[in-house]
C-alpha atoms as a PDB file:
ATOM      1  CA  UNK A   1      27.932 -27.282  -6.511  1.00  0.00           C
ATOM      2  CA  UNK A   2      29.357 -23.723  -4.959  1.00  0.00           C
ATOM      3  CA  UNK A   3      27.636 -22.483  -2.307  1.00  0.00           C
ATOM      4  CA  UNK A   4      26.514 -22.822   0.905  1.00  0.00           C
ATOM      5  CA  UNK A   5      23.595 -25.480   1.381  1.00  0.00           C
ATOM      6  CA  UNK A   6      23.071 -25.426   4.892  1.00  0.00           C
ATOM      7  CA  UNK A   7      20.192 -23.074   6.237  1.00  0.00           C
ATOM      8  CA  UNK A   8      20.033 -21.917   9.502  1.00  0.00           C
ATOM      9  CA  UNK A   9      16.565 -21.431  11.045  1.00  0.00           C
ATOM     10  CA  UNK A  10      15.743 -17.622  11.289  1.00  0.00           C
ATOM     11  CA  UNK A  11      14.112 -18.049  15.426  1.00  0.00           C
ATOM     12  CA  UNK A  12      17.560 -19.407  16.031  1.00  0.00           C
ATOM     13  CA  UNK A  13      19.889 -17.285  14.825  1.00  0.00           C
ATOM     14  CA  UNK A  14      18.158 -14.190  15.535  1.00  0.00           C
ATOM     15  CA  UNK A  15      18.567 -11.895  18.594  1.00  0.00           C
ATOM     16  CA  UNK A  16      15.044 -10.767  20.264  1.00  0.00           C
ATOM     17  CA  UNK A  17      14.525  -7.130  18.830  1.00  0.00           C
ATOM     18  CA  UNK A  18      13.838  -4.283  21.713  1.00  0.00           C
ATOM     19  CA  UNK A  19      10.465  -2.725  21.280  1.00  0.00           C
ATOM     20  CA  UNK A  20       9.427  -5.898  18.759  1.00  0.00           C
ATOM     21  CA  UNK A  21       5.193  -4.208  18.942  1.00  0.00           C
ATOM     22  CA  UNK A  22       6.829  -0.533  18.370  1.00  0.00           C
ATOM     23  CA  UNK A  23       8.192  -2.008  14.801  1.00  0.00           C
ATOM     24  CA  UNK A  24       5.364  -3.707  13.972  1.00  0.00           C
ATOM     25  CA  UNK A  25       3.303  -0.769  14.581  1.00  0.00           C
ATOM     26  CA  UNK A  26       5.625   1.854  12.475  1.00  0.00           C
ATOM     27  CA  UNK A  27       5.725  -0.526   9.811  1.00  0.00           C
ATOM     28  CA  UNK A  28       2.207  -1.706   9.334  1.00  0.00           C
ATOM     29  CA  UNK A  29       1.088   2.284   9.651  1.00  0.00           C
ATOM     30  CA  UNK A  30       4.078   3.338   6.907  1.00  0.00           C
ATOM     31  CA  UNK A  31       3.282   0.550   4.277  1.00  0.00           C
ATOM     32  CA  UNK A  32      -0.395   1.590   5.134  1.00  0.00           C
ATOM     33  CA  UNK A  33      -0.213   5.145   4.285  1.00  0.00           C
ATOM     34  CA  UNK A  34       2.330   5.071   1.690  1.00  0.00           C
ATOM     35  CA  UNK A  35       0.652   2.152  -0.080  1.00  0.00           C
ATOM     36  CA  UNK A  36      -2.605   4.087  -0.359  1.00  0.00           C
ATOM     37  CA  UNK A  37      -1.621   7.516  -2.248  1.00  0.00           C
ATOM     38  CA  UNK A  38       0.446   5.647  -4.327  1.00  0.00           C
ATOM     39  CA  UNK A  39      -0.314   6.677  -8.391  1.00  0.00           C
ATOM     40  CA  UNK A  40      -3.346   4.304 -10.010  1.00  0.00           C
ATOM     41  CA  UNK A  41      -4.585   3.131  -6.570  1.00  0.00           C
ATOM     42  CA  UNK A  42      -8.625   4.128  -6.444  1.00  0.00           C
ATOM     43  CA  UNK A  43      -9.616   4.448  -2.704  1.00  0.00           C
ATOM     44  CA  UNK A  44     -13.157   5.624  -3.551  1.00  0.00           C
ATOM     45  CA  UNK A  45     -12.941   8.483  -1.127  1.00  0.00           C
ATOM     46  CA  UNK A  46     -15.679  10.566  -1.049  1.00  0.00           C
ATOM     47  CA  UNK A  47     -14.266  14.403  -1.036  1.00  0.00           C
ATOM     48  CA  UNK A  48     -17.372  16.050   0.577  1.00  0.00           C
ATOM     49  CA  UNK A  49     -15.892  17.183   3.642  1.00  0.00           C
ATOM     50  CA  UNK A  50     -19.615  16.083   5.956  1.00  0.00           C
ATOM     51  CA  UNK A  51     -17.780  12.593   5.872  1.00  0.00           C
ATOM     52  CA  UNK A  52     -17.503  12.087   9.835  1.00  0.00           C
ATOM     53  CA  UNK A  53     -14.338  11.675  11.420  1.00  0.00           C
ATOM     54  CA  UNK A  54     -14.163   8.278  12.142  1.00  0.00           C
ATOM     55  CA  UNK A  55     -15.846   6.223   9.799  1.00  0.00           C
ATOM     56  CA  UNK A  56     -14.738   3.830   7.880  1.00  0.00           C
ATOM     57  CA  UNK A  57     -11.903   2.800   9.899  1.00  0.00           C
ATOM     58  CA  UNK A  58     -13.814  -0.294  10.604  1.00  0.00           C
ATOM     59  CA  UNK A  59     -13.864  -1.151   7.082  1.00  0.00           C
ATOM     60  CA  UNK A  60     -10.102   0.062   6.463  1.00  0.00           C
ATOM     61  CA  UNK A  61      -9.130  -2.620   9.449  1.00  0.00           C
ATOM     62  CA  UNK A  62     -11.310  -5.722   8.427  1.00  0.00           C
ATOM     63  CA  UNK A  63      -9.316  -5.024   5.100  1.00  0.00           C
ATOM     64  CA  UNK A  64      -6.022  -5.305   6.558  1.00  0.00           C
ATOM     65  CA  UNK A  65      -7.120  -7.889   8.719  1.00  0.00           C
ATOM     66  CA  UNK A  66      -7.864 -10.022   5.723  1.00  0.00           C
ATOM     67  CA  UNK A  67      -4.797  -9.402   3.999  1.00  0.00           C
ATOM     68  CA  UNK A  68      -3.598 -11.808   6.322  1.00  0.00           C
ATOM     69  CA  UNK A  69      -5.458 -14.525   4.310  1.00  0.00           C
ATOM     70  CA  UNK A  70      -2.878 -15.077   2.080  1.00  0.00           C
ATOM     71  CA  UNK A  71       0.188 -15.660   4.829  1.00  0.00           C
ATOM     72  CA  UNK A  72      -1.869 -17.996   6.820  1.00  0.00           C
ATOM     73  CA  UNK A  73      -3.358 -20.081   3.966  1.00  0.00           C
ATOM     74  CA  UNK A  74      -0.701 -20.117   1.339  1.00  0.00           C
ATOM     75  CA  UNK A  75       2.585 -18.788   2.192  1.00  0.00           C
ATOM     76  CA  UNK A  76       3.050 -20.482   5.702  1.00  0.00           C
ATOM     77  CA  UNK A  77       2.043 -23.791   4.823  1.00  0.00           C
ATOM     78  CA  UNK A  78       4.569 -23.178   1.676  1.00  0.00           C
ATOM     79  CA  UNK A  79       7.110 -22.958   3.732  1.00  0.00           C
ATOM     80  CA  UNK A  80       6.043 -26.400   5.756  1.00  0.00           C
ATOM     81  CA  UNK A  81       4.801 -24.115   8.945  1.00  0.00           C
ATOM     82  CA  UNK A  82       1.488 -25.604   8.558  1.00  0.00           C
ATOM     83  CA  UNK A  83      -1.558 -23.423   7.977  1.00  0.00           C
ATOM     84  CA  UNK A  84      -2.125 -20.184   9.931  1.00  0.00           C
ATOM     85  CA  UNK A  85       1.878 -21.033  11.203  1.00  0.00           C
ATOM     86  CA  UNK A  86       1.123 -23.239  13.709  1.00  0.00           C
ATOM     87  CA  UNK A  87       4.006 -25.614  12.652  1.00  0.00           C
ATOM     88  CA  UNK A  88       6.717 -22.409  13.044  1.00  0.00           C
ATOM     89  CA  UNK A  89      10.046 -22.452  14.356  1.00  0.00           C
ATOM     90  CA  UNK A  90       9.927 -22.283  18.265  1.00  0.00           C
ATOM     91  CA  UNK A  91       9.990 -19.136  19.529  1.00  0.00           C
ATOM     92  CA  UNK A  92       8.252 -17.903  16.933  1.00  0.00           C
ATOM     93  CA  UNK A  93       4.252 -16.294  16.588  1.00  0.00           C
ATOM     94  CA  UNK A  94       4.089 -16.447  13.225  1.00  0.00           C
ATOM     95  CA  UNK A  95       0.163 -15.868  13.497  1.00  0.00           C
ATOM     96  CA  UNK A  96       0.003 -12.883  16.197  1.00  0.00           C
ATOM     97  CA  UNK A  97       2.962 -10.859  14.129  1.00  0.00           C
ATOM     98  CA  UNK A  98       0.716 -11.318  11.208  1.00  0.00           C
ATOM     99  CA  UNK A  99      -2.239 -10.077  12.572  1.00  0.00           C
ATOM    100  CA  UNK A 100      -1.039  -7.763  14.286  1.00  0.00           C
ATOM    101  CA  UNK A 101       1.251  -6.394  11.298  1.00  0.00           C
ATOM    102  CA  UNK A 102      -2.073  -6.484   8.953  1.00  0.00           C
ATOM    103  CA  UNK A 103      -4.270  -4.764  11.484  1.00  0.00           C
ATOM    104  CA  UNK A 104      -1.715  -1.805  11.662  1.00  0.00           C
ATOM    105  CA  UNK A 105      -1.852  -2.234   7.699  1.00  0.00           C
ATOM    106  CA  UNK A 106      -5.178  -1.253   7.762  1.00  0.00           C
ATOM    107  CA  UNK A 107      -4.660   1.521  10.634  1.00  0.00           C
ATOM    108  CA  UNK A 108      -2.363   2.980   8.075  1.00  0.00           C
ATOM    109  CA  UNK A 109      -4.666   2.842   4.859  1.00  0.00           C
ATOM    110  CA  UNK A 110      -7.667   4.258   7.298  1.00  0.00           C
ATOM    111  CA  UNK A 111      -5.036   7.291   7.897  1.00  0.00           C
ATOM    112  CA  UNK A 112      -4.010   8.194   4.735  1.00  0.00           C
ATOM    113  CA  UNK A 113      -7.121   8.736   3.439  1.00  0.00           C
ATOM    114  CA  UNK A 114      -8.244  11.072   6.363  1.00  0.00           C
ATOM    115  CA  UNK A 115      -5.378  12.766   5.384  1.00  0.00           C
ATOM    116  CA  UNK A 116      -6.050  12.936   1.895  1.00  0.00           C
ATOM    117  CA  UNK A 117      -9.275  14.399   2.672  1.00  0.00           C
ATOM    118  CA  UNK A 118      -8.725  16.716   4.681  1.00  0.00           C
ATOM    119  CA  UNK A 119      -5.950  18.044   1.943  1.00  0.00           C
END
């Protein structure tokens, strides 16, 4: 066998990244809006322009919130960190990243398409 087998646990080997919630924030928000334009993707948006400002970001963030369903349920435990990643490296908030990650998700989505109205 060639190769390397040993595997070194991410939380370990890692530094601490400055400004962790400012990256989480950016990236949550860019997938969000670039995700939501993208070619084939129906957002049922309602182009009359009496739409008030702010609704449906409630909606837009209960759907990124339950994106995280699928981290916490399937691919955590997968990868023997126990469901909603309670069983993660130490160090680690495997749950609270999500979340928080998802919820900006949904910030983004809820942006793009105020944008995309108002264009």
């Amino acid at each position: 066998m060639i190769g390397n087998t040993r595997r070194v646990s991410v939380a370990v080997a890692a530094a601490p990244v400055p400004l962790d919630v400012g990256v989480v924030v950016a990236s949550g928000s860019t997938v969000g809006v670039g995700v939501t334009p993208s070619p084939g993707v129906d957002v049922g948006v309602d182009p009359s322009p009496e739409v008030p400002p702010f609704e449906g970001v409630g909606v837009a963030l209960a759907f990124g919130l339950s994106t995280s369903l699928l981290p916490w349920l399937v691919m955590f435990p997968s990868m023997g960190y126990g469901l909603f990643g309670t069983h993660g490296p130490e160090g680690t908030r495997l749950f609270t990243s999500s979340l928080m990650t998802h919820a900006f998700f949904g910030l983004g989505l809820w942006i793009a398409v105020r944008v995309m109205k108002c264009s």
